[in-house]
PDB file of N, CA and C in Angstrom:
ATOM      1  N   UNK A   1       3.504 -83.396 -36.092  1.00  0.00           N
ATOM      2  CA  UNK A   1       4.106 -83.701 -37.373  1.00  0.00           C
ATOM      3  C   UNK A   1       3.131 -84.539 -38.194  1.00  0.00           C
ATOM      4  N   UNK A   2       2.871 -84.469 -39.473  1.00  0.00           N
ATOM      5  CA  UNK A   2       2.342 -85.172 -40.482  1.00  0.00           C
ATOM      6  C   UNK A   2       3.003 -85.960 -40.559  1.00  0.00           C
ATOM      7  N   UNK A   3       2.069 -87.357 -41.731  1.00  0.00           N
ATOM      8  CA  UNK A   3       2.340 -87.821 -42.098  1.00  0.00           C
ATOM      9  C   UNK A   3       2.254 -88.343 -43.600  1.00  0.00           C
ATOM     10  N   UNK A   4       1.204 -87.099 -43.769  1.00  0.00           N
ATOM     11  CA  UNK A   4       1.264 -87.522 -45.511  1.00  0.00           C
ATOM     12  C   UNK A   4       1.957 -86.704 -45.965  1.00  0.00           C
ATOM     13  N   UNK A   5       1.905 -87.521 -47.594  1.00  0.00           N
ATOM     14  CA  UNK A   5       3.056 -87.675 -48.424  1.00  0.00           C
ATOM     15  C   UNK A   5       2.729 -85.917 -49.249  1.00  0.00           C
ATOM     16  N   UNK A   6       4.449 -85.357 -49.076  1.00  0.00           N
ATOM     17  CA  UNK A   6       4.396 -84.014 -49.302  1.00  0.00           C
ATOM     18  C   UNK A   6       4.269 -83.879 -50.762  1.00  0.00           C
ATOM     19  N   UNK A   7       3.577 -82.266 -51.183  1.00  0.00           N
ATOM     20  CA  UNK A   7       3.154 -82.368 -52.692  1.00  0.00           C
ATOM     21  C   UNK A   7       4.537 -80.871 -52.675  1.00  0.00           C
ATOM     22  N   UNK A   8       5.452 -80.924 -53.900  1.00  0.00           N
ATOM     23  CA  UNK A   8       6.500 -80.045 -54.156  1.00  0.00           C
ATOM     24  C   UNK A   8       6.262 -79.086 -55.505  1.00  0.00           C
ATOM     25  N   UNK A   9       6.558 -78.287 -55.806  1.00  0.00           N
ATOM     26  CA  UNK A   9       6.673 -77.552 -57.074  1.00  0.00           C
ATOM     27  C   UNK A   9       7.856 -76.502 -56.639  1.00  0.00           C
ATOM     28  N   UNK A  10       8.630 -76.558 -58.001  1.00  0.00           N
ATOM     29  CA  UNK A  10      10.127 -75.279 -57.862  1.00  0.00           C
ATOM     30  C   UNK A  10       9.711 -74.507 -59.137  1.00  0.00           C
ATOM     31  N   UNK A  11      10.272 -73.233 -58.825  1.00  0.00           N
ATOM     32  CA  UNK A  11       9.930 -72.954 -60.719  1.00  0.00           C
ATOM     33  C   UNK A  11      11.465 -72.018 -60.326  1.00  0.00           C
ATOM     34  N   UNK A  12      11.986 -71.574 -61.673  1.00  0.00           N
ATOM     35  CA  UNK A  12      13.257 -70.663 -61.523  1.00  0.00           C
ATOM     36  C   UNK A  12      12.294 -69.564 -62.235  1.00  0.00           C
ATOM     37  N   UNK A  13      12.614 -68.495 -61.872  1.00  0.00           N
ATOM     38  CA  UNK A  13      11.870 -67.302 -62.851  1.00  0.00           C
ATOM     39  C   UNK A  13      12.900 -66.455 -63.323  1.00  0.00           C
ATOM     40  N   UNK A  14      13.073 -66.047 -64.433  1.00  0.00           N
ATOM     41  CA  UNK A  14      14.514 -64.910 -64.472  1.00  0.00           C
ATOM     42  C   UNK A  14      13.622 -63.791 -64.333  1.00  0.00           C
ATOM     43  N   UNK A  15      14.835 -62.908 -63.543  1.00  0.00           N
ATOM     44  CA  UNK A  15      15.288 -62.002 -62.954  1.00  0.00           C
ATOM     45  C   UNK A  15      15.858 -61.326 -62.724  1.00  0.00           C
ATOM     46  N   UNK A  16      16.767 -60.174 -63.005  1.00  0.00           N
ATOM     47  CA  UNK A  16      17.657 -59.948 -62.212  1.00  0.00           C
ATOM     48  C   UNK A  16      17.834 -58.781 -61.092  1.00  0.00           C
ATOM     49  N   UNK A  17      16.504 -58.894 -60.743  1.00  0.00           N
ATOM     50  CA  UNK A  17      15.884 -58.100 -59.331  1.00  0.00           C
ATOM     51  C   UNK A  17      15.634 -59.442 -58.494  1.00  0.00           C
ATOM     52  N   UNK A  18      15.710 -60.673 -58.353  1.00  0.00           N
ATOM     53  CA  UNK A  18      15.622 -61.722 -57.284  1.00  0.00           C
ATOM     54  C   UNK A  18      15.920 -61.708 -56.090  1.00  0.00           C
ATOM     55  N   UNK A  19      17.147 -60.768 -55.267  1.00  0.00           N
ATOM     56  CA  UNK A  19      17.168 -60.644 -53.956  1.00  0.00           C
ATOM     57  C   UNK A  19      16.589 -59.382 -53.313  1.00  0.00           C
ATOM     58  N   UNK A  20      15.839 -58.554 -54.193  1.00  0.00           N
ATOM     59  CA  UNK A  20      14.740 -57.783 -54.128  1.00  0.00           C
ATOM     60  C   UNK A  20      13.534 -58.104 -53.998  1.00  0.00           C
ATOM     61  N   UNK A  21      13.367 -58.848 -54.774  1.00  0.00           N
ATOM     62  CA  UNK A  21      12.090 -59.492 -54.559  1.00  0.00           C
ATOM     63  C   UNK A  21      12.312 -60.362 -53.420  1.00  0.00           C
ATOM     64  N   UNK A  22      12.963 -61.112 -53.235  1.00  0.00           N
ATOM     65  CA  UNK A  22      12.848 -61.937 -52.146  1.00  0.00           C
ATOM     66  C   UNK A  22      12.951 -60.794 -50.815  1.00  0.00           C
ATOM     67  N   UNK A  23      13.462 -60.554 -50.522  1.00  0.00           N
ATOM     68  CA  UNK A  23      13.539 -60.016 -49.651  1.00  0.00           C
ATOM     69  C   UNK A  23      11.993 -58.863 -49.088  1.00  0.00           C
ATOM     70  N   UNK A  24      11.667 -57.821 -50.646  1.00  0.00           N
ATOM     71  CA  UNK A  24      10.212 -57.549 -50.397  1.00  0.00           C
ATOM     72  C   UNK A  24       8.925 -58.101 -49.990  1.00  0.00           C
ATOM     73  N   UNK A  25       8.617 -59.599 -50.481  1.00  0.00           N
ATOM     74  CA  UNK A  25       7.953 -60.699 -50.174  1.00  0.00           C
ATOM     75  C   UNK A  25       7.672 -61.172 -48.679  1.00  0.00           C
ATOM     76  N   UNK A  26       9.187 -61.187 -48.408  1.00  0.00           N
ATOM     77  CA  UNK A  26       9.503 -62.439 -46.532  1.00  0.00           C
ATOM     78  C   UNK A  26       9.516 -60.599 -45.707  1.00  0.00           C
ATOM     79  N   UNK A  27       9.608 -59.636 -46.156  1.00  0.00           N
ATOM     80  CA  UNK A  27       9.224 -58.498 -45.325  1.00  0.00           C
ATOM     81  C   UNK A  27       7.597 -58.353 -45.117  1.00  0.00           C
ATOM     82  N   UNK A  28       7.173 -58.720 -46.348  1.00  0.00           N
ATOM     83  CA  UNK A  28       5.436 -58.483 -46.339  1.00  0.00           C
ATOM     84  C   UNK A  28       4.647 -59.715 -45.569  1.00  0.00           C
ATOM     85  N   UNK A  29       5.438 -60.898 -45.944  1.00  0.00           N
ATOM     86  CA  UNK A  29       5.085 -62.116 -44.919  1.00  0.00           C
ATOM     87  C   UNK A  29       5.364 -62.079 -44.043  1.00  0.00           C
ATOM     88  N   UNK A  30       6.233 -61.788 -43.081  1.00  0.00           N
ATOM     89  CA  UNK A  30       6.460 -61.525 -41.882  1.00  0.00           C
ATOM     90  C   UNK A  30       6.022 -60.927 -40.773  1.00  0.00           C
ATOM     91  N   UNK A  31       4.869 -60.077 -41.284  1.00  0.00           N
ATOM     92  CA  UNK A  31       3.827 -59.462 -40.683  1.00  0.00           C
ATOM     93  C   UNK A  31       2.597 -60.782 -39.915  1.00  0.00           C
ATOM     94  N   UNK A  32       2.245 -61.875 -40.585  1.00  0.00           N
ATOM     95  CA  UNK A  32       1.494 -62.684 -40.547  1.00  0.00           C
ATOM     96  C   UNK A  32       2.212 -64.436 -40.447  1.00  0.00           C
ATOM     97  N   UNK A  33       3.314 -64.300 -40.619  1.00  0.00           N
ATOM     98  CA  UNK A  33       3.570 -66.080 -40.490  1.00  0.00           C
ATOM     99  C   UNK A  33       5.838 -66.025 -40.299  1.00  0.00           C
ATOM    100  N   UNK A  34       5.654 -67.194 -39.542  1.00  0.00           N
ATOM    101  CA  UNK A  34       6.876 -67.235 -39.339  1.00  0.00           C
ATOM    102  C   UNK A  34       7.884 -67.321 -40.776  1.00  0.00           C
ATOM    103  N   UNK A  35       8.845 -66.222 -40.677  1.00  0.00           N
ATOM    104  CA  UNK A  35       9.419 -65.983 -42.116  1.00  0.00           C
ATOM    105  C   UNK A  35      11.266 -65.832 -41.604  1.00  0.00           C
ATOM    106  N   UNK A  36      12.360 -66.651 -42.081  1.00  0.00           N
ATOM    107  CA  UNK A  36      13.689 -66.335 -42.055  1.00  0.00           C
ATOM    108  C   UNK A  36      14.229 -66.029 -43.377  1.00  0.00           C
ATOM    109  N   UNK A  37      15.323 -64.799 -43.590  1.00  0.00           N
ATOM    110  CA  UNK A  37      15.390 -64.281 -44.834  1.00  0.00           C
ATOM    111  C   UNK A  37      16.691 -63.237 -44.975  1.00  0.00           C
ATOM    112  N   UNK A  38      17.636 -63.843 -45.454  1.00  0.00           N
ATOM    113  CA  UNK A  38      18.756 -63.065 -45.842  1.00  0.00           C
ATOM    114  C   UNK A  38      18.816 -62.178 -47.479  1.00  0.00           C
ATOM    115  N   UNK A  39      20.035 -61.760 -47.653  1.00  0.00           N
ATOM    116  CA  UNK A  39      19.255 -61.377 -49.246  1.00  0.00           C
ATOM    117  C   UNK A  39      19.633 -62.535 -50.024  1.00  0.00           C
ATOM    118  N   UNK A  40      20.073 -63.956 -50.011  1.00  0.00           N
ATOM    119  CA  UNK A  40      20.455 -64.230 -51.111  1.00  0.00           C
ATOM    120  C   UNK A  40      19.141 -65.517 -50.547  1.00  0.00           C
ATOM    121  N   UNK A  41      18.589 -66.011 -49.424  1.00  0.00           N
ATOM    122  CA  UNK A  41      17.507 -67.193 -49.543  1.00  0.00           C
ATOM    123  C   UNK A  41      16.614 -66.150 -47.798  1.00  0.00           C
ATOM    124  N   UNK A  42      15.365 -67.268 -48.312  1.00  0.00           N
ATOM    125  CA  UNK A  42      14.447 -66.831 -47.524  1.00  0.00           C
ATOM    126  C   UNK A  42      13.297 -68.327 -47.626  1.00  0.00           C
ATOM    127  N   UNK A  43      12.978 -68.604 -46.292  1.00  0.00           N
ATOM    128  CA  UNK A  43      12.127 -69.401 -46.048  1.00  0.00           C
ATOM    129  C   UNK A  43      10.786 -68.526 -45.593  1.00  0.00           C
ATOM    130  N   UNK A  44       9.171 -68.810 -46.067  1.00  0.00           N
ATOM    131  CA  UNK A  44       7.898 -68.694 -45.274  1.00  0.00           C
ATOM    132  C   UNK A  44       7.245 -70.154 -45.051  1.00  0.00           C
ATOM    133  N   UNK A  45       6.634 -70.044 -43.439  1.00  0.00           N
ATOM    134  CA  UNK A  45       5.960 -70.975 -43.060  1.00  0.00           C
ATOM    135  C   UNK A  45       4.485 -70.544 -43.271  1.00  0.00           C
ATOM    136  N   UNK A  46       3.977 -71.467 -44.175  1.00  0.00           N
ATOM    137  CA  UNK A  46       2.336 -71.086 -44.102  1.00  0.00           C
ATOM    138  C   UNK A  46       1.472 -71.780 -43.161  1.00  0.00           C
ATOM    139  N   UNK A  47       1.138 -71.617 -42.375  1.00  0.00           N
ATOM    140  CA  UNK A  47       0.415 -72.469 -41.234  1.00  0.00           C
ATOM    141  C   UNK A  47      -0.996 -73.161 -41.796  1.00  0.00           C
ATOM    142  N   UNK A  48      -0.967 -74.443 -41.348  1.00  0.00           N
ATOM    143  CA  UNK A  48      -2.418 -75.303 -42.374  1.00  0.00           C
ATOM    144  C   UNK A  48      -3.389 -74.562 -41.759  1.00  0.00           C
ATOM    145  N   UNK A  49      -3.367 -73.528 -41.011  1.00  0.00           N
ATOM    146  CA  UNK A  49      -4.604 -73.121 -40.610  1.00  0.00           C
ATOM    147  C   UNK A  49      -5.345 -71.630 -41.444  1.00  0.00           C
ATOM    148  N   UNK A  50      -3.798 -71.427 -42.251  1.00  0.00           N
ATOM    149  CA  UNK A  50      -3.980 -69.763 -42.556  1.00  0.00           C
ATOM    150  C   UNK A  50      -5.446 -69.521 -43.331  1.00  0.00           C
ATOM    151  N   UNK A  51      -5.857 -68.391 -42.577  1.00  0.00           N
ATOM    152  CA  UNK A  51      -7.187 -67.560 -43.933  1.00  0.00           C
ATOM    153  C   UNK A  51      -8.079 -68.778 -43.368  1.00  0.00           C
ATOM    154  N   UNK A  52      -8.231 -69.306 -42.879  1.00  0.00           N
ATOM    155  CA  UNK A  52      -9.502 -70.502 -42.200  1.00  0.00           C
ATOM    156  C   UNK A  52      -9.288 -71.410 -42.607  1.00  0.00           C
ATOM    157  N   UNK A  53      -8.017 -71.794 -43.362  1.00  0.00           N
ATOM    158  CA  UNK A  53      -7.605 -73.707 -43.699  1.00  0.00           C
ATOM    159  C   UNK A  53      -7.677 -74.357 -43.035  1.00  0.00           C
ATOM    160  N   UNK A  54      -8.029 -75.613 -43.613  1.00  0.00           N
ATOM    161  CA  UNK A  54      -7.523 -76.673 -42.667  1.00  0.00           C
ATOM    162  C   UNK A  54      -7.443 -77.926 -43.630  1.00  0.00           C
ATOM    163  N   UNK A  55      -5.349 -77.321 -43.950  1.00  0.00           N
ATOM    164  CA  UNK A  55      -4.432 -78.596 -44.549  1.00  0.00           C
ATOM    165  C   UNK A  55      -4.157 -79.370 -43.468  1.00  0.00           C
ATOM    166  N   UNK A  56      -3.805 -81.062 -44.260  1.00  0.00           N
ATOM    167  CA  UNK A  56      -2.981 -81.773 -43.012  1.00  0.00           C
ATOM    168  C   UNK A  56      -1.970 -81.214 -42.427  1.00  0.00           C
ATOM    169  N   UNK A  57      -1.127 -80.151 -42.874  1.00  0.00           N
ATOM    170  CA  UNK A  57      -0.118 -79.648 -42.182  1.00  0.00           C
ATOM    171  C   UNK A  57       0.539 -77.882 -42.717  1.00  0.00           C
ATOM    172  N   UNK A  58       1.418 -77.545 -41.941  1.00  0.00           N
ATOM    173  CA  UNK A  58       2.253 -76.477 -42.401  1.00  0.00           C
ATOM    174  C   UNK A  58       2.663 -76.477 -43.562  1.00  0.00           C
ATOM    175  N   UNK A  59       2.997 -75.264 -44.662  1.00  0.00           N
ATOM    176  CA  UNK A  59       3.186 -75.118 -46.090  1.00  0.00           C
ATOM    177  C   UNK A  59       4.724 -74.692 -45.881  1.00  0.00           C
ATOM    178  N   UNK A  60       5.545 -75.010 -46.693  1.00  0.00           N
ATOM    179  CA  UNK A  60       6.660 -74.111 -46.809  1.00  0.00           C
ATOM    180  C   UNK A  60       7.443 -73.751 -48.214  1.00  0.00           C
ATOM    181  N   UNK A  61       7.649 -72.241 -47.771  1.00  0.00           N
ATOM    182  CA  UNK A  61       7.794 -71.657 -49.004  1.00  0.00           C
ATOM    183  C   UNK A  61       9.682 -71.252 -49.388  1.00  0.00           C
ATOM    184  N   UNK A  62      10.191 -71.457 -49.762  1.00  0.00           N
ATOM    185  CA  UNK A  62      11.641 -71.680 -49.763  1.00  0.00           C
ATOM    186  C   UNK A  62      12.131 -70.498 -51.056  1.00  0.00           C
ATOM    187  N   UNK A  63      12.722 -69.179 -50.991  1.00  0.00           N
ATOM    188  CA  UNK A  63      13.205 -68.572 -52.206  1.00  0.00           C
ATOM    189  C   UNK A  63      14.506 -68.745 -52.247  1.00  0.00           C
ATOM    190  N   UNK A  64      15.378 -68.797 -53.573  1.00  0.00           N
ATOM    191  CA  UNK A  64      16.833 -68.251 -53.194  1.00  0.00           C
ATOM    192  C   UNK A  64      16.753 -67.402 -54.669  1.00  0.00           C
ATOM    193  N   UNK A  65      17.645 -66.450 -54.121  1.00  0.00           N
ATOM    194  CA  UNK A  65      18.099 -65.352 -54.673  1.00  0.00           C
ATOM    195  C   UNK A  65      19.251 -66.085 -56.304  1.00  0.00           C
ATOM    196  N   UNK A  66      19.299 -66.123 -57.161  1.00  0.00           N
ATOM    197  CA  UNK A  66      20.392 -66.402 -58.291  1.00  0.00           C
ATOM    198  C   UNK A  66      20.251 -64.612 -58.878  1.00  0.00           C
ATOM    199  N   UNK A  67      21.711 -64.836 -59.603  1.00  0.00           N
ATOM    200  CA  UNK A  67      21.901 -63.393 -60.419  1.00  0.00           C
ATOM    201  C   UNK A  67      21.028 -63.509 -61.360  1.00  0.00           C
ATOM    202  N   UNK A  68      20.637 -63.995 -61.760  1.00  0.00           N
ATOM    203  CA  UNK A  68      19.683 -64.087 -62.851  1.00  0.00           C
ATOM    204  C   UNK A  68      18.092 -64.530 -62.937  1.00  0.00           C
ATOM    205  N   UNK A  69      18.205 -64.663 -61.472  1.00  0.00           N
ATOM    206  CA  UNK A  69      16.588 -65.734 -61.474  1.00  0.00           C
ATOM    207  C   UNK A  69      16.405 -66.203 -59.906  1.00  0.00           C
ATOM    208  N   UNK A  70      14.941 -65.843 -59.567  1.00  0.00           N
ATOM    209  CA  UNK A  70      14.649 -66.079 -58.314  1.00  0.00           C
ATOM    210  C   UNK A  70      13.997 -67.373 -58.647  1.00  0.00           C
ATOM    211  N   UNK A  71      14.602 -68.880 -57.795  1.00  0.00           N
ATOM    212  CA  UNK A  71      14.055 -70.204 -57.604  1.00  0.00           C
ATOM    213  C   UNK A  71      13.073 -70.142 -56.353  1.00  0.00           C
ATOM    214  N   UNK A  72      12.022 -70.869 -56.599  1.00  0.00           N
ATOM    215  CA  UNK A  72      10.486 -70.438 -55.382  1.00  0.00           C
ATOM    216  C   UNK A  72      10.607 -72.191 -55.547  1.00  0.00           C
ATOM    217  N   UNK A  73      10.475 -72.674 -54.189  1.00  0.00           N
ATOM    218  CA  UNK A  73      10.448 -74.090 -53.863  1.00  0.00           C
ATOM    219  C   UNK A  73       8.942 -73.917 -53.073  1.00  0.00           C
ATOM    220  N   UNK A  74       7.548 -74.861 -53.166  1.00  0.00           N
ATOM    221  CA  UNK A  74       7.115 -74.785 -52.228  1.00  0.00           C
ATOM    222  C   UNK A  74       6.789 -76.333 -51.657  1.00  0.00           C
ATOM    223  N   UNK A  75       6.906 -76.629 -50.060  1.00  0.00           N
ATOM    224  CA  UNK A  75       6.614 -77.882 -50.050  1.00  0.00           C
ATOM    225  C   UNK A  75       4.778 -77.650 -49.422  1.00  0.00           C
ATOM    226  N   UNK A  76       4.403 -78.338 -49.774  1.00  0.00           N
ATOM    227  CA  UNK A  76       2.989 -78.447 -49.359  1.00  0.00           C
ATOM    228  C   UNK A  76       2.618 -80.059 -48.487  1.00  0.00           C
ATOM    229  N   UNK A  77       1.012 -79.807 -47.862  1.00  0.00           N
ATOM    230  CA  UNK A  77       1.064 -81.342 -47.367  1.00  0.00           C
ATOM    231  C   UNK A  77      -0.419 -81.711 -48.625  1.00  0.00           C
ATOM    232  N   UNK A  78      -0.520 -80.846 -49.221  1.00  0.00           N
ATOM    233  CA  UNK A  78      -1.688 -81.508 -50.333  1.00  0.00           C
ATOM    234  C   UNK A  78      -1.904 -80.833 -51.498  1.00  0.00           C
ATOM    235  N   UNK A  79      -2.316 -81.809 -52.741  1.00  0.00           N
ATOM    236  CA  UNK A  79      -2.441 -81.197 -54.241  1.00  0.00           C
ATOM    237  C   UNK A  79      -3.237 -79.231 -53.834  1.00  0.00           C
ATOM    238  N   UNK A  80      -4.013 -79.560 -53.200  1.00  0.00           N
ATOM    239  CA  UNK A  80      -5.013 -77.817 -52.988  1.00  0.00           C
ATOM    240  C   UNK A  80      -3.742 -76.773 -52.530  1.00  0.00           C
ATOM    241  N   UNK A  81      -3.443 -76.889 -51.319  1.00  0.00           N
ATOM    242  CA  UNK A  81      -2.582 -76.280 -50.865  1.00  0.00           C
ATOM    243  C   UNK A  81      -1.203 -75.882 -51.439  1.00  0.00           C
ATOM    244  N   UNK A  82      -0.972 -76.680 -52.341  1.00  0.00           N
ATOM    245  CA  UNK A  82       0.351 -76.315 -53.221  1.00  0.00           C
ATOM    246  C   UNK A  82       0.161 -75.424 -54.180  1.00  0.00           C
ATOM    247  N   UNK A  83      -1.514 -75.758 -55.055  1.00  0.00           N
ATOM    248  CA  UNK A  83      -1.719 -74.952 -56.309  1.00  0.00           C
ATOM    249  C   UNK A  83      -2.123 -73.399 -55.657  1.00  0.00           C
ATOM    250  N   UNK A  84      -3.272 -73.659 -54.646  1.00  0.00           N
ATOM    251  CA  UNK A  84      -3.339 -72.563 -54.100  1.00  0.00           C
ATOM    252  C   UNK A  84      -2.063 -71.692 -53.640  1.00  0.00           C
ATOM    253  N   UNK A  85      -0.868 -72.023 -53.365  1.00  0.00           N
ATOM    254  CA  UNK A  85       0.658 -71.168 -53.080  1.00  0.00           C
ATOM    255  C   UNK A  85       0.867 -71.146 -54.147  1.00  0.00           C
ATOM    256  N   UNK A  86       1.438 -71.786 -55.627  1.00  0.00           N
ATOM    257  CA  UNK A  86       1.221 -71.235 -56.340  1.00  0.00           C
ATOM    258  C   UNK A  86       1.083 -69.875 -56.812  1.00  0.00           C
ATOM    259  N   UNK A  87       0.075 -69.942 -56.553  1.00  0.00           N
ATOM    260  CA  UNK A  87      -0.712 -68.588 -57.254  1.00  0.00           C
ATOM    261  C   UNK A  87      -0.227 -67.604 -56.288  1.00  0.00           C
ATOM    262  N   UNK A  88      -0.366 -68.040 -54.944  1.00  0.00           N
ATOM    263  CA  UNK A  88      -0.386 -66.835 -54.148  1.00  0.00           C
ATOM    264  C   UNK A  88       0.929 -66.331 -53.931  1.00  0.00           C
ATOM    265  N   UNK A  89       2.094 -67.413 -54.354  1.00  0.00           N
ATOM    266  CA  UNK A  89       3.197 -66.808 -54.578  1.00  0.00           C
ATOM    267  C   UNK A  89       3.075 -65.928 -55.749  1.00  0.00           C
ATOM    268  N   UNK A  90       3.091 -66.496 -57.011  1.00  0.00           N
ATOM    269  CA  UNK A  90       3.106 -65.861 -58.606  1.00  0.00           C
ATOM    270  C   UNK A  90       2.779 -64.131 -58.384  1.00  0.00           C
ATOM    271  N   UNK A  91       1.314 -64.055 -57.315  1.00  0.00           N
ATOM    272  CA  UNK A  91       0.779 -62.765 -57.273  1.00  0.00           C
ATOM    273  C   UNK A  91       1.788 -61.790 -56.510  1.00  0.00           C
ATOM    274  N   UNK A  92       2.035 -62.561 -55.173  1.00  0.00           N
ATOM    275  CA  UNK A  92       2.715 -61.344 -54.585  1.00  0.00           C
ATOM    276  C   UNK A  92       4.274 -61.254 -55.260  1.00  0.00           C
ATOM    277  N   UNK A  93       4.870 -61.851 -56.136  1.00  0.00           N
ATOM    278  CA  UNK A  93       6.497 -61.657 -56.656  1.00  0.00           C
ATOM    279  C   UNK A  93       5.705 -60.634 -57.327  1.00  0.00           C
ATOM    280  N   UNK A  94       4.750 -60.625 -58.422  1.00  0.00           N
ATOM    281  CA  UNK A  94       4.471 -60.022 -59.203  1.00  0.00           C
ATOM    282  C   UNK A  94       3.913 -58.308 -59.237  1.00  0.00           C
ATOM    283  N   UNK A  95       3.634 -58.400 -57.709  1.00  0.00           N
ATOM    284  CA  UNK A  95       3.219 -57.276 -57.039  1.00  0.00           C
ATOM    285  C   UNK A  95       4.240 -56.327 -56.859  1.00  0.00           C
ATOM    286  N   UNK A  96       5.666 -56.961 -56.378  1.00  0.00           N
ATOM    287  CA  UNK A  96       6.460 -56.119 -55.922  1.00  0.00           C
ATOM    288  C   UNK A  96       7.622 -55.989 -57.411  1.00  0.00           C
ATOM    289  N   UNK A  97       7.060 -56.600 -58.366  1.00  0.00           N
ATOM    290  CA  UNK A  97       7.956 -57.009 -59.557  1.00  0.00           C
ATOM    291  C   UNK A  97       7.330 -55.802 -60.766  1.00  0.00           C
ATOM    292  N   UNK A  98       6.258 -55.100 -60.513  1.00  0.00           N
ATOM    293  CA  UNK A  98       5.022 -54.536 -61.088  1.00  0.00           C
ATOM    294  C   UNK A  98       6.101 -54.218 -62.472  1.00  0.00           C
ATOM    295  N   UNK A  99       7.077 -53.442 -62.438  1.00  0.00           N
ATOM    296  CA  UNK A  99       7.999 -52.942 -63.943  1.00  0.00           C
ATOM    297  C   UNK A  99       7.954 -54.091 -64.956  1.00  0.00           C
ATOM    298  N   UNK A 100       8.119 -54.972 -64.215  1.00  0.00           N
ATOM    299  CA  UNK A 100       8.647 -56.532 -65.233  1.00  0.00           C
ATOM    300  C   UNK A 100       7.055 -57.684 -65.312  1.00  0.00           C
ATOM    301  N   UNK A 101       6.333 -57.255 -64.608  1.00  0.00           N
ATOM    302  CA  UNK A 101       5.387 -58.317 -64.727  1.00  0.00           C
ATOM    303  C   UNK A 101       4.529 -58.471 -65.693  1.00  0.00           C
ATOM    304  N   UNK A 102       4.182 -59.563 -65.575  1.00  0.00           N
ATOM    305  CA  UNK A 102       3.765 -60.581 -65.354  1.00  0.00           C
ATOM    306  C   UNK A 102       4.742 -61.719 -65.078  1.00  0.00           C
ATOM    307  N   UNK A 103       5.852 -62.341 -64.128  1.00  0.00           N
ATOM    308  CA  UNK A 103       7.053 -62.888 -64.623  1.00  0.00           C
ATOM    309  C   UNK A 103       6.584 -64.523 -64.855  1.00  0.00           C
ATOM    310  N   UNK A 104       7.721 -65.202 -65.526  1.00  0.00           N
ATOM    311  CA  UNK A 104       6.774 -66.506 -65.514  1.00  0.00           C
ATOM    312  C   UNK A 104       7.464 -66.998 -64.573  1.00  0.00           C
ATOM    313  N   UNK A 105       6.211 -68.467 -64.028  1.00  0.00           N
ATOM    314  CA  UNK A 105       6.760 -69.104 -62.773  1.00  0.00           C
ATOM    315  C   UNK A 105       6.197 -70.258 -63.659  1.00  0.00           C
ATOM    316  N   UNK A 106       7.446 -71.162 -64.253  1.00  0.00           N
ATOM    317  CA  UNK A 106       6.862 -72.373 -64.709  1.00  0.00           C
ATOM    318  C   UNK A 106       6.951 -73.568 -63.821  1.00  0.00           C
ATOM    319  N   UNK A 107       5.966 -73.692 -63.433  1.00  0.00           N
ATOM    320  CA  UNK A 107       6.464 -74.751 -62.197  1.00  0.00           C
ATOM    321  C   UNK A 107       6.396 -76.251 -62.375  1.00  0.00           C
ATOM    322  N   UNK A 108       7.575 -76.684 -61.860  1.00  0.00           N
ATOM    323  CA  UNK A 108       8.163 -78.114 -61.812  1.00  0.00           C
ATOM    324  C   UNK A 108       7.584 -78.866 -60.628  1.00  0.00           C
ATOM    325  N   UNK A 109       7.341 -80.384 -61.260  1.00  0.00           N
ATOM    326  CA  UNK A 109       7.360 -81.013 -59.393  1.00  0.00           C
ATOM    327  C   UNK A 109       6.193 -81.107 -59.623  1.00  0.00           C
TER     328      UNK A 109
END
């Protein structure tokens, strides 16, 4: 377990494909990192090691499904690792979102 201090960002994105997307996402992650995922929320664990990292700790990526808008929580253990999810969230919603994209992810936190 860590001990430094966690870095957060939420963004709500509207939607009203959100438990689609979520669900397409934690299917494609699930191949590579521990992922739990119903249709209305879905957690990914990014491991501080993923792709050759090395964060102080595990990333976690938190979706829930709204009728109108998929909310993306991520907790991180550092400023890099958060911006870097970020993005790497933004890309893959946007991947499986391709009709509607570019969607915005204004992120809070």
């Amino acid at each position: 377990m860590t001990t430094t201090e966690p870095h957060s960002a939420t963004a709500r994105t509207p939607t009203a494909h959100a438990s689609r997307y979520l669900q397409q996402v934690c299917k494609h992650w699930q191949h590579n990192m521990p992922v739990e995922f119903t249709p209305e929320q879905g957690t990914v664990t990014f491991p501080k090691n993923a792709r050759g990292a090395d964060w102080p700790g595990d990333a976690t990526v938190t979706f829930t499904a709204e009728a109108d808008a998929l909310v993306t929580r991520i907790d991180a253990t550092s400023s890099g690792q958060l911006e870097g999810l970020k993005g790497a969230v933004a890309r893959h919603i946007d991947r499986f979102a391709f009709r509607e994209a570019p969607l915005p992810f204004d992120w809070q936190g």
